[in-house]
C-alpha atoms as a PDB file:
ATOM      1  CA  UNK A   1      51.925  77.159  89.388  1.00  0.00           C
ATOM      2  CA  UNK A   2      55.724  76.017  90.102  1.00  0.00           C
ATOM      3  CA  UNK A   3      56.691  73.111  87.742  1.00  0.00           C
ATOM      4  CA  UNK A   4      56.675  69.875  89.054  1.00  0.00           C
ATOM      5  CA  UNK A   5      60.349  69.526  89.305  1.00  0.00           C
ATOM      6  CA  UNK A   6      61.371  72.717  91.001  1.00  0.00           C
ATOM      7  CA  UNK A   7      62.635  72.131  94.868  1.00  0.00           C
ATOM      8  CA  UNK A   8      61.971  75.339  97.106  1.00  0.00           C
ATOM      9  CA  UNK A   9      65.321  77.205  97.763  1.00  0.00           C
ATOM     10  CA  UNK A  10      66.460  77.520 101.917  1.00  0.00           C
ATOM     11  CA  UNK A  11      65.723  81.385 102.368  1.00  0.00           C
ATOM     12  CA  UNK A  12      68.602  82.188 105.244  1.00  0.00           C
ATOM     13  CA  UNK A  13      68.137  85.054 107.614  1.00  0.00           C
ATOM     14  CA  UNK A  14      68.629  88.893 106.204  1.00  0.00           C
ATOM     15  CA  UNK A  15      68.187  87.818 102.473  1.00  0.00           C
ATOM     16  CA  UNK A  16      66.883  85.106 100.457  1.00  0.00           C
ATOM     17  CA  UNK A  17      68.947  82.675  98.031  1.00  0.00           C
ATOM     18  CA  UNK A  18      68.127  81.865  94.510  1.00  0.00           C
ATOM     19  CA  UNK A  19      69.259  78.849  92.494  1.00  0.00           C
ATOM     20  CA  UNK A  20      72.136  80.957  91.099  1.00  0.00           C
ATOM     21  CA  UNK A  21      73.693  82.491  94.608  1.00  0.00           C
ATOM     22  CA  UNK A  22      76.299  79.826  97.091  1.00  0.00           C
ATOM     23  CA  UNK A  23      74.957  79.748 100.159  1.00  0.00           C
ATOM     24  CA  UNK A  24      76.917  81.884 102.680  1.00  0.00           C
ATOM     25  CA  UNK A  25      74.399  81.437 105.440  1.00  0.00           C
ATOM     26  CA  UNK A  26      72.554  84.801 104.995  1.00  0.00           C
ATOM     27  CA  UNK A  27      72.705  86.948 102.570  1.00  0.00           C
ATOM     28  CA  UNK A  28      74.585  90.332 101.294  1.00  0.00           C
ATOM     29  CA  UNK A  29      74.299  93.110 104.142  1.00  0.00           C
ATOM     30  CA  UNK A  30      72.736  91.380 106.691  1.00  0.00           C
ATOM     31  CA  UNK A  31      73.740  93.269 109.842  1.00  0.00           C
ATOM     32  CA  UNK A  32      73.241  90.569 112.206  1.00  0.00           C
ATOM     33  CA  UNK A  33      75.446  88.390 114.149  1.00  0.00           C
ATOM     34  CA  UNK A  34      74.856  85.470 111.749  1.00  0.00           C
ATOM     35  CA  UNK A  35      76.729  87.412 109.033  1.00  0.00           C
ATOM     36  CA  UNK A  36      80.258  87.419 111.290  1.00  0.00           C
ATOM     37  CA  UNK A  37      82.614  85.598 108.990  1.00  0.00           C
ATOM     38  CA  UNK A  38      83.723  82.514 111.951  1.00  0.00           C
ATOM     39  CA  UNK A  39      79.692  82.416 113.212  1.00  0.00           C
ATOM     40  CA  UNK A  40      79.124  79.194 114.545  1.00  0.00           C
ATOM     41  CA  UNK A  41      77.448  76.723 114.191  1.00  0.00           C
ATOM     42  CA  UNK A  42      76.767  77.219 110.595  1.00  0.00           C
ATOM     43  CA  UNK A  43      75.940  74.889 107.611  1.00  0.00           C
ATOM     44  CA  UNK A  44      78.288  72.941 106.279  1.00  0.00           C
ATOM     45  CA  UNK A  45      77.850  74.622 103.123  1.00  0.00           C
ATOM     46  CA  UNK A  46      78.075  78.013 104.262  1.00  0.00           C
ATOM     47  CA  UNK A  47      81.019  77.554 106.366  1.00  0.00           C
ATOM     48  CA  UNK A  48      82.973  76.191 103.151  1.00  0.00           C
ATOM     49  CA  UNK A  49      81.794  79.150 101.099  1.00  0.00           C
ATOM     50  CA  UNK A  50      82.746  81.759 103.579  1.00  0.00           C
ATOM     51  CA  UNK A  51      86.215  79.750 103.730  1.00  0.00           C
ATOM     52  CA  UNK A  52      86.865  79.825  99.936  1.00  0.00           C
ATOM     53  CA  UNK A  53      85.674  83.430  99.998  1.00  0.00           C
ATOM     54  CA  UNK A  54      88.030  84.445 103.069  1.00  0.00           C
ATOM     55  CA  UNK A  55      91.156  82.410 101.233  1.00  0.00           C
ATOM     56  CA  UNK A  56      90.785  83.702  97.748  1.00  0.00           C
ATOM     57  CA  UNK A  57      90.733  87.579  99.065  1.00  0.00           C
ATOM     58  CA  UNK A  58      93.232  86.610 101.249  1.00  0.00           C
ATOM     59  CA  UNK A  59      95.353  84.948  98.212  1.00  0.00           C
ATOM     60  CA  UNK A  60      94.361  88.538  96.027  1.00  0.00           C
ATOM     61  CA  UNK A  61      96.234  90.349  99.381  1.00  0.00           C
ATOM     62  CA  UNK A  62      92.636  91.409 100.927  1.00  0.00           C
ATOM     63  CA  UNK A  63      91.873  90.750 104.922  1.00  0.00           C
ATOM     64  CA  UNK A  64      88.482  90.415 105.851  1.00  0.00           C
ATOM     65  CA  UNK A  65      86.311  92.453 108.465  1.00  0.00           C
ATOM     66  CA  UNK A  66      85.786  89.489 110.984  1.00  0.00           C
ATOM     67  CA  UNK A  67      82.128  90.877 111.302  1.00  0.00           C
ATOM     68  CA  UNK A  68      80.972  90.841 107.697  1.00  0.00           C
ATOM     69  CA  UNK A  69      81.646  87.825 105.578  1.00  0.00           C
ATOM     70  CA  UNK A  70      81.395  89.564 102.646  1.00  0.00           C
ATOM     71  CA  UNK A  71      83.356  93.081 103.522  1.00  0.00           C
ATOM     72  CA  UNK A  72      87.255  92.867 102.789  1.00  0.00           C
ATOM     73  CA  UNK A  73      89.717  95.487 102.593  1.00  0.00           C
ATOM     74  CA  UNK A  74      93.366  95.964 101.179  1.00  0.00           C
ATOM     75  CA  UNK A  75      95.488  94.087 103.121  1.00  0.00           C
ATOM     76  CA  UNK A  76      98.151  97.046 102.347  1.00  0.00           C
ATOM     77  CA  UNK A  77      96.194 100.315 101.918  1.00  0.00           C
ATOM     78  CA  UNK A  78      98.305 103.007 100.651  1.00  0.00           C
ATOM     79  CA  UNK A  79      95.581 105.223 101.664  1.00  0.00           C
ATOM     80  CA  UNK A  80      94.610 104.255 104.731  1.00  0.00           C
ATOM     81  CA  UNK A  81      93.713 107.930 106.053  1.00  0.00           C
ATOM     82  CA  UNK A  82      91.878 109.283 102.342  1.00  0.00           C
ATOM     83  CA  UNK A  83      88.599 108.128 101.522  1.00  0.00           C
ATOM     84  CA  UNK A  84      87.468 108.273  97.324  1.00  0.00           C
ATOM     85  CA  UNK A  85      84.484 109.162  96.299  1.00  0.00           C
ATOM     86  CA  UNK A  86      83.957 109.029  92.710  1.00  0.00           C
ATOM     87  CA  UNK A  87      81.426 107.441  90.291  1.00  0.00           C
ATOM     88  CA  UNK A  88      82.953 104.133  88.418  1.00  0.00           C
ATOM     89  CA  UNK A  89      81.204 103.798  84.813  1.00  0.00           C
ATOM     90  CA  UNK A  90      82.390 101.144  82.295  1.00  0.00           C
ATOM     91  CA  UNK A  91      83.998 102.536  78.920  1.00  0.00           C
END
């Protein structure tokens, strides 16, 4: 039973939200035309979190991929033809 308190989260299309994620409209890898970084209309909320996202990366010299809101690349790649594969572990 769900304290008394507790208000139910908005689940948006291709993943659902918890208390502790910003609402970006849907969530992480949804493959759908909702997750296109400009998508209108889209909440108020979302559309402000995309914008922050998009501006930060932008600020940290990343563009994004107009498609994904969450998929950025180097602005400058110095390796724009090699791909790395390679596992990352923490030390």
């Amino acid at each position: 039973m769900a304290p008394v308190d507790s208000t139910p989260v908005p689940k948006p299309a291709c993943g659902a939200i918890d208390a502790d994620t910003l609402d970006f409209g849907t969530g992480f890898d949804c493959f759908d035309p909702m997750s296109e970084t400009a998508r209108r209309p889209l909440g108020a909320k979302a559309a402000a979190n995309r914008k922050l996202l998009v501006d930060a990366m932008r600020a940290g010299g990343f563009k994004n991929y107009a498609r994904e809101w969450w998929h950025f690349a180097l602005a400058r790649e110095p390796f724009q033809k090699q791909r790395f594969d390679f596992p990352v572990t923490v030390e």
